[in-house]
C-alpha atoms as a PDB file:
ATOM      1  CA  UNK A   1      50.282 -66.754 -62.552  1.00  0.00           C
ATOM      2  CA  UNK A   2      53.512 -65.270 -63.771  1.00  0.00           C
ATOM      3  CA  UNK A   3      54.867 -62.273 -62.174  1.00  0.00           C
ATOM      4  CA  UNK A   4      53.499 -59.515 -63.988  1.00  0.00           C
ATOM      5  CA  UNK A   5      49.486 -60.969 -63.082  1.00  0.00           C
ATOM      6  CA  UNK A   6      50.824 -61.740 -59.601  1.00  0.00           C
ATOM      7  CA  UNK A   7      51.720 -57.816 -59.019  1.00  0.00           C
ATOM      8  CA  UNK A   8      48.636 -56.912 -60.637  1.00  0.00           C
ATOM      9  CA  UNK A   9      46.445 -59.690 -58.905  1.00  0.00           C
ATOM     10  CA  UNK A  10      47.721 -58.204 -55.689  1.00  0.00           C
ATOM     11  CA  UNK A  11      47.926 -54.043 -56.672  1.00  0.00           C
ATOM     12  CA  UNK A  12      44.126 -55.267 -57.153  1.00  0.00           C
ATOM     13  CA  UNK A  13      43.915 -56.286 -53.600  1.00  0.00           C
ATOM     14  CA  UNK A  14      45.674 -54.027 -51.518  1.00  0.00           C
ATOM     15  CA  UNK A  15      44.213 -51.152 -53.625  1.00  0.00           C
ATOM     16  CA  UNK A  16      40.702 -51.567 -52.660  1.00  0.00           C
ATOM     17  CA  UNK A  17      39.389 -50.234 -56.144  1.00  0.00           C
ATOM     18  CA  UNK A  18      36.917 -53.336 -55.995  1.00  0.00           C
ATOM     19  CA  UNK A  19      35.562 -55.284 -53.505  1.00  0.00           C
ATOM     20  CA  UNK A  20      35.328 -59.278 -52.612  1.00  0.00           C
ATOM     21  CA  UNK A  21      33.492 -60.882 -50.680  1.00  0.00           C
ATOM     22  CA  UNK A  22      34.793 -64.571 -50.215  1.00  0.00           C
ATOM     23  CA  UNK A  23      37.312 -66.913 -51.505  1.00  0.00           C
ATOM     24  CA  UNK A  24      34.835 -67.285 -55.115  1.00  0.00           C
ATOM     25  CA  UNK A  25      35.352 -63.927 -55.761  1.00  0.00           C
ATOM     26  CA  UNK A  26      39.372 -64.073 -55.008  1.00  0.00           C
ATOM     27  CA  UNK A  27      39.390 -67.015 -57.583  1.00  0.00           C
ATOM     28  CA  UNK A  28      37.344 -65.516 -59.959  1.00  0.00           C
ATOM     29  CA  UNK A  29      39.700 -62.372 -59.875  1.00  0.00           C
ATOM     30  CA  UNK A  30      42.891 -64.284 -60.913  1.00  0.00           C
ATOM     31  CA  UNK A  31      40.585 -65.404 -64.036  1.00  0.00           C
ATOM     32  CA  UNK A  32      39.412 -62.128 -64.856  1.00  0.00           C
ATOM     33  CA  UNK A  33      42.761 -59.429 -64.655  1.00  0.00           C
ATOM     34  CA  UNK A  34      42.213 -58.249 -67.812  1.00  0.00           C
ATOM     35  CA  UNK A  35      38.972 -56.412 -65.885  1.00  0.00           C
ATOM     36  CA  UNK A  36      41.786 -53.738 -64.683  1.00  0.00           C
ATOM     37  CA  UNK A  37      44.342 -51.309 -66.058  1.00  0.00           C
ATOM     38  CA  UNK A  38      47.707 -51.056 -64.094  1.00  0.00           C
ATOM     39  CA  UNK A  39      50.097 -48.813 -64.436  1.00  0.00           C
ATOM     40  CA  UNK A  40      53.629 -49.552 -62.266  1.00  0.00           C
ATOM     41  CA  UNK A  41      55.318 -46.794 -61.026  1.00  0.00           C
ATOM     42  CA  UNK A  42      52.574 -44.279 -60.962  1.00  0.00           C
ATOM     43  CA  UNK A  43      52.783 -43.880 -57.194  1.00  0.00           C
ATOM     44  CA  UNK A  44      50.594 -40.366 -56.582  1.00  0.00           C
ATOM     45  CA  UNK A  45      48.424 -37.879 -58.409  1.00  0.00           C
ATOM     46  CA  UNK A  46      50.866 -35.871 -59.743  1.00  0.00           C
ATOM     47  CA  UNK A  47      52.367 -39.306 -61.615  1.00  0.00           C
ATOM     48  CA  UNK A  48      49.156 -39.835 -62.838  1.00  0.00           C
ATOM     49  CA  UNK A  49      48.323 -36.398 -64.145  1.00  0.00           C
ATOM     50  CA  UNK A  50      51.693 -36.727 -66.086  1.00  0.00           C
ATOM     51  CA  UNK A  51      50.845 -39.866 -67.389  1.00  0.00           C
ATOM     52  CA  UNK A  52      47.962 -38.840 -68.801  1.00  0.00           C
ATOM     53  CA  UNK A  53      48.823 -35.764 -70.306  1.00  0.00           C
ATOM     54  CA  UNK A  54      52.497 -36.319 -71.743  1.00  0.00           C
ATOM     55  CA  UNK A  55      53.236 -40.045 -71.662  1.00  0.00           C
ATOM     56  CA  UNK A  56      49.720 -41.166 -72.832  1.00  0.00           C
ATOM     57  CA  UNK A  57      49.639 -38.232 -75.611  1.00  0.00           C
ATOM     58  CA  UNK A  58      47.147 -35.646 -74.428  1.00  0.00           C
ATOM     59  CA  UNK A  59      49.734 -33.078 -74.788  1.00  0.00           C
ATOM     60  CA  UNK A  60      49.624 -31.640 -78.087  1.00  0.00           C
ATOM     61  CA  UNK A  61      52.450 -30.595 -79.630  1.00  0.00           C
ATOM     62  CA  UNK A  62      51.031 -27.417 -80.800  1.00  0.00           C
ATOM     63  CA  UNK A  63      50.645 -26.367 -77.490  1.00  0.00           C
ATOM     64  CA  UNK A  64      54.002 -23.966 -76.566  1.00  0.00           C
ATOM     65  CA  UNK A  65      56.101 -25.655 -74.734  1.00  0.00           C
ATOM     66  CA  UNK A  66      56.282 -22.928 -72.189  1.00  0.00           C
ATOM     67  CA  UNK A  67      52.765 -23.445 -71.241  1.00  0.00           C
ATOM     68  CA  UNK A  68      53.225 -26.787 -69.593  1.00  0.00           C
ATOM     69  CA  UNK A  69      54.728 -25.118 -66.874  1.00  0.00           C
ATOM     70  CA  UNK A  70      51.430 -24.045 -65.612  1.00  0.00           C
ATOM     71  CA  UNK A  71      49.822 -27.112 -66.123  1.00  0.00           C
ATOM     72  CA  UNK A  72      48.782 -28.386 -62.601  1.00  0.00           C
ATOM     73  CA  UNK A  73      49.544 -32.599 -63.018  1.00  0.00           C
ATOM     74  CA  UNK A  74      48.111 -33.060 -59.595  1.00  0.00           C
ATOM     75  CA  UNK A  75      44.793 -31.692 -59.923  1.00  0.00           C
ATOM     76  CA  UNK A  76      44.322 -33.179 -63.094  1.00  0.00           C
ATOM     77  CA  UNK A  77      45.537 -36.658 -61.611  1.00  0.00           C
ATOM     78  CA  UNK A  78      42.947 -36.190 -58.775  1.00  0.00           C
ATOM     79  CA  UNK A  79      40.132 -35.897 -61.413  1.00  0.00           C
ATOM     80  CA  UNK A  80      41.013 -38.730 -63.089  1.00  0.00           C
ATOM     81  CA  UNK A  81      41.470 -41.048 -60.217  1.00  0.00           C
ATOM     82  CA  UNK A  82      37.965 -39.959 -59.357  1.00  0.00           C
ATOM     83  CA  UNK A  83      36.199 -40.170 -62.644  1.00  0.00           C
ATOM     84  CA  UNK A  84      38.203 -43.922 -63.238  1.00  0.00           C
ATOM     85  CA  UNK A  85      37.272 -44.789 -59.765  1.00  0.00           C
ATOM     86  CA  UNK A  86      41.297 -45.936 -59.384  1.00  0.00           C
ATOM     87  CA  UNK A  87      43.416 -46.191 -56.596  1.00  0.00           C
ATOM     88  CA  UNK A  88      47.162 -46.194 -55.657  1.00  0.00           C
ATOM     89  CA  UNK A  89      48.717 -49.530 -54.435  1.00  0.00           C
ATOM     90  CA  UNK A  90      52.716 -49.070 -53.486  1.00  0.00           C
ATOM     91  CA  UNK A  91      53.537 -50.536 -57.306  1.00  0.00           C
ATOM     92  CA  UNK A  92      51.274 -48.486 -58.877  1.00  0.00           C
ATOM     93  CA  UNK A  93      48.040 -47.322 -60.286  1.00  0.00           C
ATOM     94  CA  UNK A  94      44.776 -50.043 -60.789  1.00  0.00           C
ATOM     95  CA  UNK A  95      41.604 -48.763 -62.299  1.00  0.00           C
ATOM     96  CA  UNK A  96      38.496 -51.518 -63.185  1.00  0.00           C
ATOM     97  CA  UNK A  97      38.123 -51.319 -66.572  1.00  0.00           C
ATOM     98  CA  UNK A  98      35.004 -51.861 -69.165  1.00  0.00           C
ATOM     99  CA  UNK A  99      35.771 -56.105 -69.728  1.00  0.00           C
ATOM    100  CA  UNK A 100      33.082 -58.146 -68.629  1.00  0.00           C
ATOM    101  CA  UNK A 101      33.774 -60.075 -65.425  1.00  0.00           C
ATOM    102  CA  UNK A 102      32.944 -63.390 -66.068  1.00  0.00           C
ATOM    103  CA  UNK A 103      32.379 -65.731 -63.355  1.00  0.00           C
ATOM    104  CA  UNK A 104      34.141 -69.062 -63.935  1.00  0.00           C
ATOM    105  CA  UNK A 105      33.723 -70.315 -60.186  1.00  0.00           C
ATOM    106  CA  UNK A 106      30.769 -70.839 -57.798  1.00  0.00           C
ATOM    107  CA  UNK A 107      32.092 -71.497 -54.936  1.00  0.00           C
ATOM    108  CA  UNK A 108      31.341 -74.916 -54.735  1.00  0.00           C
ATOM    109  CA  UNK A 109      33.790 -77.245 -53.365  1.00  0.00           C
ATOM    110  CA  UNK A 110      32.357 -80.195 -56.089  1.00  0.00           C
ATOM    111  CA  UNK A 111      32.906 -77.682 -58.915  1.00  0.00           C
ATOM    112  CA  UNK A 112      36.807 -77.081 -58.216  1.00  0.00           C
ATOM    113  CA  UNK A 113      38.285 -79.127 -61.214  1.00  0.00           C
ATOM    114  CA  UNK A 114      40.765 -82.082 -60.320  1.00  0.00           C
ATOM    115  CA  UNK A 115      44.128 -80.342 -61.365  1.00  0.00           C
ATOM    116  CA  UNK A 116      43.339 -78.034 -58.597  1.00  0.00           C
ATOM    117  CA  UNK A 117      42.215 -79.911 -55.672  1.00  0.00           C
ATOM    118  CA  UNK A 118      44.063 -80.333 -52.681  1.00  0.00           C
ATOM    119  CA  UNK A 119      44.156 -84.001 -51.692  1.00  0.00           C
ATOM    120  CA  UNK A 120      45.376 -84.382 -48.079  1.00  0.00           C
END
């Protein structure tokens, strides 16, 4: 993995916004990332709110500018965590996504292809 899937692979993790049950499903994760959103540096629900509504374009520009001021970032963060079912890791934001998750290991030791054995 390069670094970018590694931070995701573990904001996945440590998030808890799926769950796994085994060393099949850990695998299978590191083939399926694209199954989840993350966005570094949204630490909290106020980040996330203001995400959403100015750097993701909600915000209308036709909308005074003076309005924003009473715009309340953190509530709006909260609903969206909730309705994404997403969570905050310490890099960021994760949310599961709609991509298939496609299961490319069993969890049979026969079925682990050669370039990725262990010999000892």
């Amino acid at each position: 993995m390069n670094a970018q899937d590694l931070e995701k692979y573990t904001a996945v993790l440590n998030s808890a916004c799926d769950s796994f049950s085994g060393i099949a499903d850990l695998i299978n994760l590191s083939f399926n990332l694209d199954c989840y959103d993350y966005l570094p540096g949204i630490s909290d629900k106020y980040d996330l709110g203001y995400y959403y509504a100015i750097c993701a374009g909600m915000y209308s520009e036709n909308i005074p500018r003076d309005l924003i001021n009473y715009f309340d970032f953190e509530e709006f963060g909260r609903d969206i965590m909730i309705n994404e079912n997403g969570a905050f890791h310490d890099s960021g934001y994760i949310r599961r996504n709609e991509n298939n998750w496609v299961k490319i290991f069993d969890g049979a030791i026969e079925n682990i292809p050669i370039k990725y054995r262990l010999i000892c």
